[in-house]
N, C-alpha and C. Protein backbone atom coordinates (compact mmCIF):
# COMPACT_ATOMS: atom_id res chain seq x y z
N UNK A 1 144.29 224.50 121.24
CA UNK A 1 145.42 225.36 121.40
C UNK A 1 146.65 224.68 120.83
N UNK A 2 147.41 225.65 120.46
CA UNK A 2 148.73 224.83 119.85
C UNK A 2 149.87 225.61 120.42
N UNK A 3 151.14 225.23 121.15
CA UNK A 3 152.02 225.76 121.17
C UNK A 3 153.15 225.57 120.25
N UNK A 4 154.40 226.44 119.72
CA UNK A 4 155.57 226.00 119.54
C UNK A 4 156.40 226.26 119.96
N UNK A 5 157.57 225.32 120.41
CA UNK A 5 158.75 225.48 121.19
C UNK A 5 159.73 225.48 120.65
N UNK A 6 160.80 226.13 120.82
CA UNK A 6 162.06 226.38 120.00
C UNK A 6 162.86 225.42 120.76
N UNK A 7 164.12 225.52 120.23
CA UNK A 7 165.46 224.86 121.57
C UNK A 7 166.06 226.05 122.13
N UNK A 8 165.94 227.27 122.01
CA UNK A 8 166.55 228.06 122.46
C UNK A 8 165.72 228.91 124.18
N UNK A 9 164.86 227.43 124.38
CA UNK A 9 164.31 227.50 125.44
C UNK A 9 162.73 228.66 125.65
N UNK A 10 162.20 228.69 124.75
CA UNK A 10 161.10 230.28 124.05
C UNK A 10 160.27 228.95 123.48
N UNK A 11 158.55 229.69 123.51
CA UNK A 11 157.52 229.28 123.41
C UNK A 11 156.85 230.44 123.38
N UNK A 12 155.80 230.27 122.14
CA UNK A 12 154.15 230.63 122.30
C UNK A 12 153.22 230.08 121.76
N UNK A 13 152.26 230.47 121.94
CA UNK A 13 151.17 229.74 121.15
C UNK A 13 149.74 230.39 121.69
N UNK A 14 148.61 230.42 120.50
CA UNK A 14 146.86 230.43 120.91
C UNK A 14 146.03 229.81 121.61
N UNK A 15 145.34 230.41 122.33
CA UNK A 15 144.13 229.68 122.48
C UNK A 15 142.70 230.36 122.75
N UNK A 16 141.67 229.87 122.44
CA UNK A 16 140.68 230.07 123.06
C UNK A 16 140.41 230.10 124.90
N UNK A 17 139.90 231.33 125.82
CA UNK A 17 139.67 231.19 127.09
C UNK A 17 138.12 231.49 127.45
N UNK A 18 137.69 231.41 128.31
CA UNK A 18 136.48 231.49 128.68
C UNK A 18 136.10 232.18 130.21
N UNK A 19 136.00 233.41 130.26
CA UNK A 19 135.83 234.34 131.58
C UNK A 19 134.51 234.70 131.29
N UNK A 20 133.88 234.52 132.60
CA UNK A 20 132.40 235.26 132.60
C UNK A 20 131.56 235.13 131.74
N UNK A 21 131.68 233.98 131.14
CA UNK A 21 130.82 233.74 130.15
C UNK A 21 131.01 234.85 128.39
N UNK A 22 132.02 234.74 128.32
CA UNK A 22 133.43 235.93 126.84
C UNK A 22 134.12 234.61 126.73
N UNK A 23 134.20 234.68 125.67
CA UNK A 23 135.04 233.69 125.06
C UNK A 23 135.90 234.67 124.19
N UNK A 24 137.29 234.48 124.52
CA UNK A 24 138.27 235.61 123.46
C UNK A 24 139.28 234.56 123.19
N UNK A 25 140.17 235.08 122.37
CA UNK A 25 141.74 234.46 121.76
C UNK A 25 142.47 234.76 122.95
N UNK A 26 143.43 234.39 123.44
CA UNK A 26 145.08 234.41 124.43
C UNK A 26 146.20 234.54 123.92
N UNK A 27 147.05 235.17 123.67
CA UNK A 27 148.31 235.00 122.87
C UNK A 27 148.84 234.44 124.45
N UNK A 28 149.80 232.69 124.41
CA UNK A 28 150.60 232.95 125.78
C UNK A 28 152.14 232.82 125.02
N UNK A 29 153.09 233.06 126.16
CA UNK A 29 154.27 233.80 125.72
C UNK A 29 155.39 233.19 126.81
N UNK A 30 156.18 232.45 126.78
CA UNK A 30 156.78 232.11 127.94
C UNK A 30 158.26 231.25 127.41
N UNK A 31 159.22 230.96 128.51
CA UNK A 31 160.57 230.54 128.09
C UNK A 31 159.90 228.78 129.01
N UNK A 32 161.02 227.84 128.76
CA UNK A 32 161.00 226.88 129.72
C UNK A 32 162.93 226.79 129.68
N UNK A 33 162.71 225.57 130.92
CA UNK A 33 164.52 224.90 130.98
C UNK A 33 163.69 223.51 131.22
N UNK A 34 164.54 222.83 130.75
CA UNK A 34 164.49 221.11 131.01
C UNK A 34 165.63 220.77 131.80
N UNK A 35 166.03 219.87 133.03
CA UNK A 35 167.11 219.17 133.11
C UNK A 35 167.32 217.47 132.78
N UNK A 36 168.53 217.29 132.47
CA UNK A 36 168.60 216.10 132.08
C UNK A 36 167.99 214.80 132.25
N UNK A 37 167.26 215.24 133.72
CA UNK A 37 166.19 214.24 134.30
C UNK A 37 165.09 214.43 133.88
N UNK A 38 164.58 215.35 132.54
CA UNK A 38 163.34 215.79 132.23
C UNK A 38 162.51 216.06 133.07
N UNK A 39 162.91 217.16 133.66
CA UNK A 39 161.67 217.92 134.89
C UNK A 39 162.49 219.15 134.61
N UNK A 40 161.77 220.13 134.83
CA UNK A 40 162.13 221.27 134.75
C UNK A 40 160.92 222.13 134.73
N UNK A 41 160.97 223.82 134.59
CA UNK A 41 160.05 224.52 134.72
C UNK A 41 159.71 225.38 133.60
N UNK A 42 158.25 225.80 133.43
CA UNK A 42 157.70 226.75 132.36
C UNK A 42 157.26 228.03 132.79
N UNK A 43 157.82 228.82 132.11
CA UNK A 43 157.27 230.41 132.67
C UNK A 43 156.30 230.70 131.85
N UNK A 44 155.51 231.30 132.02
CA UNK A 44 154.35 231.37 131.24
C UNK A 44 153.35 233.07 131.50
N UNK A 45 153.60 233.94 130.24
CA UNK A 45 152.41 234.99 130.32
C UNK A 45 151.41 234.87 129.07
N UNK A 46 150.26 234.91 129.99
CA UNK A 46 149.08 235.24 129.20
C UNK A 46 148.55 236.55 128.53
N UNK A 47 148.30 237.00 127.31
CA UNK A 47 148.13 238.07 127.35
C UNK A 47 146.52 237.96 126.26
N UNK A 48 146.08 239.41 126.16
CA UNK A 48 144.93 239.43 125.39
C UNK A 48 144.78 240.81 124.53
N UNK A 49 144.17 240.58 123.83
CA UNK A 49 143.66 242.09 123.31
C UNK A 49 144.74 243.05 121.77
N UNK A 50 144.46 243.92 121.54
CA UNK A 50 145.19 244.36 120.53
C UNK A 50 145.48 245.88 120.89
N UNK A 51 146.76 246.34 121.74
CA UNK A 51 147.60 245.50 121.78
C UNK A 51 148.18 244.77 122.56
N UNK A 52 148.38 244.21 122.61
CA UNK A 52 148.72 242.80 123.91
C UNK A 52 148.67 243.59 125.25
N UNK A 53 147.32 242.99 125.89
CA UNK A 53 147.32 243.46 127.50
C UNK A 53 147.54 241.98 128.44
N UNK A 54 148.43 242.18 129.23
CA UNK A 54 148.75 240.94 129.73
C UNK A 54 147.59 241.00 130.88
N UNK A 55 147.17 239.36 130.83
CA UNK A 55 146.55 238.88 131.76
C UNK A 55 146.87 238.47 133.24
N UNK A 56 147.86 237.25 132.86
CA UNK A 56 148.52 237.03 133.73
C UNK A 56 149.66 236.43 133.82
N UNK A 57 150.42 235.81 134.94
CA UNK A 57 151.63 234.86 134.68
C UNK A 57 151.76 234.59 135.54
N UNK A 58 152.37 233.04 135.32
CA UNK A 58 151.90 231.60 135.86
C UNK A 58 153.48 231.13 135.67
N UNK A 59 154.09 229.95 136.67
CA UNK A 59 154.79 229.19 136.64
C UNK A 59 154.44 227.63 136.93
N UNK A 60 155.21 226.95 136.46
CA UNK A 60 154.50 225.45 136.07
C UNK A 60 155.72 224.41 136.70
N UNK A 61 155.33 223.73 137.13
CA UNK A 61 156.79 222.03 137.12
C UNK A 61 156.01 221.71 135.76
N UNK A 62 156.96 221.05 135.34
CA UNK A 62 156.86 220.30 134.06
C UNK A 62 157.72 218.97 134.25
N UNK A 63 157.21 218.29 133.35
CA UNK A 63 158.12 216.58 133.51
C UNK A 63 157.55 216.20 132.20
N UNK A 64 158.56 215.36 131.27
CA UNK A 64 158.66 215.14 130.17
C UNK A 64 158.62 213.86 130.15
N UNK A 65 157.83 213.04 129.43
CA UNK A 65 157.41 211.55 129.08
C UNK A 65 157.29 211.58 128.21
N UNK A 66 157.54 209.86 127.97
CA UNK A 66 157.32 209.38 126.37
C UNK A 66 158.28 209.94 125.15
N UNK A 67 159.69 209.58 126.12
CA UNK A 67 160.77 210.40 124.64
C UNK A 67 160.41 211.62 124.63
N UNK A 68 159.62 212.22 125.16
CA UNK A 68 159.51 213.84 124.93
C UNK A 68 158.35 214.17 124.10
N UNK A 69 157.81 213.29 124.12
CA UNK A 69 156.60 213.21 123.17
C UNK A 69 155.23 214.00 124.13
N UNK A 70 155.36 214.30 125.51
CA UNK A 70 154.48 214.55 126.05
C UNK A 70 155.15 215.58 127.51
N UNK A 71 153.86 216.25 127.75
CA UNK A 71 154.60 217.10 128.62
C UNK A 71 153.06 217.43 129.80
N UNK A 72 153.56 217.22 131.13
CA UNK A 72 152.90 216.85 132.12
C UNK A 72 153.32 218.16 133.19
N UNK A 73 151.80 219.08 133.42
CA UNK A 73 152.33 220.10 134.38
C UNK A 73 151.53 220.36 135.53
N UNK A 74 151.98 221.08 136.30
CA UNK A 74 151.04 221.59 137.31
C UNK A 74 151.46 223.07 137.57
N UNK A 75 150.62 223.93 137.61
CA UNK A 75 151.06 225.47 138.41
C UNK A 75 151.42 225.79 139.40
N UNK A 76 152.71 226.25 139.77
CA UNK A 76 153.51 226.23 140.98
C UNK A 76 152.72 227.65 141.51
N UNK A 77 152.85 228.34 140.75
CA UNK A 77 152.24 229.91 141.23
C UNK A 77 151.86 230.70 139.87
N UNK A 78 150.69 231.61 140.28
CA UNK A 78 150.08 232.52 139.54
C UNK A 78 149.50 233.80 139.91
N UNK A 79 149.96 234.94 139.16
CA UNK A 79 149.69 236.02 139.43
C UNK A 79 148.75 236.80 138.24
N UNK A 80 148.06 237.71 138.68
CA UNK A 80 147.51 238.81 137.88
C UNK A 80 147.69 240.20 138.22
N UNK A 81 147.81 240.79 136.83
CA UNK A 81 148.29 242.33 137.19
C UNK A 81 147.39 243.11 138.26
N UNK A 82 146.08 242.53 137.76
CA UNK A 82 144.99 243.37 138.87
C UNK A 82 144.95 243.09 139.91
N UNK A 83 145.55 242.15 140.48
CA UNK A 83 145.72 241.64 141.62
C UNK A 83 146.76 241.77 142.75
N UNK A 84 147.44 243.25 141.68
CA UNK A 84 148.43 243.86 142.60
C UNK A 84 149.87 243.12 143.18
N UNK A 85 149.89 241.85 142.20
CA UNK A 85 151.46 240.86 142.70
C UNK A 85 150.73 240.12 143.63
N UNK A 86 149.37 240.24 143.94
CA UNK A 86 148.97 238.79 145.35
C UNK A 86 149.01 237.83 144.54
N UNK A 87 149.64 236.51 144.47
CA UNK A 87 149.22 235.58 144.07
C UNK A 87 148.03 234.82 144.26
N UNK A 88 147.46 234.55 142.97
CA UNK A 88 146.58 233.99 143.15
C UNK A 88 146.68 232.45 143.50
N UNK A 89 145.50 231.79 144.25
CA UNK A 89 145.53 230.52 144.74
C UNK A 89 145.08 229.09 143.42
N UNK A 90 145.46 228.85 142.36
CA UNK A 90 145.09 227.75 141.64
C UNK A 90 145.06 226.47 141.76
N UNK A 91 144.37 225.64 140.94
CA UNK A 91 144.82 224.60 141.04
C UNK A 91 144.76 224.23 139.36
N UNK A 92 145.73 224.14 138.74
CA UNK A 92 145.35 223.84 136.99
C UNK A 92 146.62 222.83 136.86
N UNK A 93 146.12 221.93 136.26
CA UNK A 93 147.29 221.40 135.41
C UNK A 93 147.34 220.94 133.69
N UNK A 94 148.22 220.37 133.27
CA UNK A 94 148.41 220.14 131.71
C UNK A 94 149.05 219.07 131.64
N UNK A 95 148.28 218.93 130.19
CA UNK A 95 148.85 217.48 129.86
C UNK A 95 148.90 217.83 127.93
N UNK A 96 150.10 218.19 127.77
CA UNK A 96 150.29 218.78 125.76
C UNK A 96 150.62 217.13 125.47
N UNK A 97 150.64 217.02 124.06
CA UNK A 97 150.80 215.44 123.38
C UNK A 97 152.03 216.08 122.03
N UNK A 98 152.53 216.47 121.57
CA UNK A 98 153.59 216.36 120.47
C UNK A 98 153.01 216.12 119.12
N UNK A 99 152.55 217.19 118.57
CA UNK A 99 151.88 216.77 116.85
C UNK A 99 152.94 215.87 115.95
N UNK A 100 154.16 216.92 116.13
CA UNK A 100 154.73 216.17 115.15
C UNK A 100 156.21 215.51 115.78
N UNK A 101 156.27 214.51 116.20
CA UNK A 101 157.44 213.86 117.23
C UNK A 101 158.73 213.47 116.34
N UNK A 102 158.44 213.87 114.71
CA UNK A 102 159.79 213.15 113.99
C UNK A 102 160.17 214.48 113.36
N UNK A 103 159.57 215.71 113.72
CA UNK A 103 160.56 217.21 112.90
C UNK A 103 161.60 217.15 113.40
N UNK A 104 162.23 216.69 114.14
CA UNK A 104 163.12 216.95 114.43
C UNK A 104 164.15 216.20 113.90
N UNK A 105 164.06 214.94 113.53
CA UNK A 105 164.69 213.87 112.83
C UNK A 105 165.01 214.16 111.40
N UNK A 106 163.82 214.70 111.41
CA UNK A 106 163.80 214.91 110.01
C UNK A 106 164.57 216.19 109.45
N UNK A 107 164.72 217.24 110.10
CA UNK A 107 165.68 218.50 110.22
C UNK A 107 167.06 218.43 110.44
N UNK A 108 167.54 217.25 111.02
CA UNK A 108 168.84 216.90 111.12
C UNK A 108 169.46 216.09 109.80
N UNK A 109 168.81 215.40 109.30
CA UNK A 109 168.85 214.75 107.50
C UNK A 109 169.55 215.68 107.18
């Protein structure tokens, strides 16, 4: 999976998921905030299909390591549409790594 993040706080990105033994594509779709202490939160919707049927949406803590080179989460809460707003009970977390850690250096040149 690959995401990209803007500075204007907006993200998406692909991936492969795996339900019931279906393997399909995900478009996910979500904003974050960072605070100066690098922790902050990710909003996050999942969606599928053509044309985009949302799956679900998820909120995350996030904490930023390694210069920002890495990003460390856990799911605070998650919901699905079919699920009528009950939240669902998870336990998922993430760990993204930074492909390219000098675009940005290099865009300011």
């Amino acid at each position: 999976m690959t995401y990209t993040f803007d500075n204007a706080g907006n993200f998406g990105g692909t991936q492969y998921a795996s339900a019931g033994g279906n393997i399909s594509p995900d478009t996910k779709l979500g904003t974050y905030t960072v605070d100066g202490d690098c922790i902050g939160t990710l909003t996050l919707d999942v969606y599928a299909g053509d044309p985009l049927t949302q799956r679900r949406h998820s909120v995350w803590f996030i904490v930023l390591v390694d210069d920002a080179k890495e990003i460390r989460a856990i799911v605070r809460s998650m919901q699905a549409p079919g699920a009528n707003g009950v939240s669902l009970p998870p336990i998922l977390t993430m760990t993204t790594r930074r492909l390219f850690p000098d675009r940005d250096d290099e865009r300011r040149k």
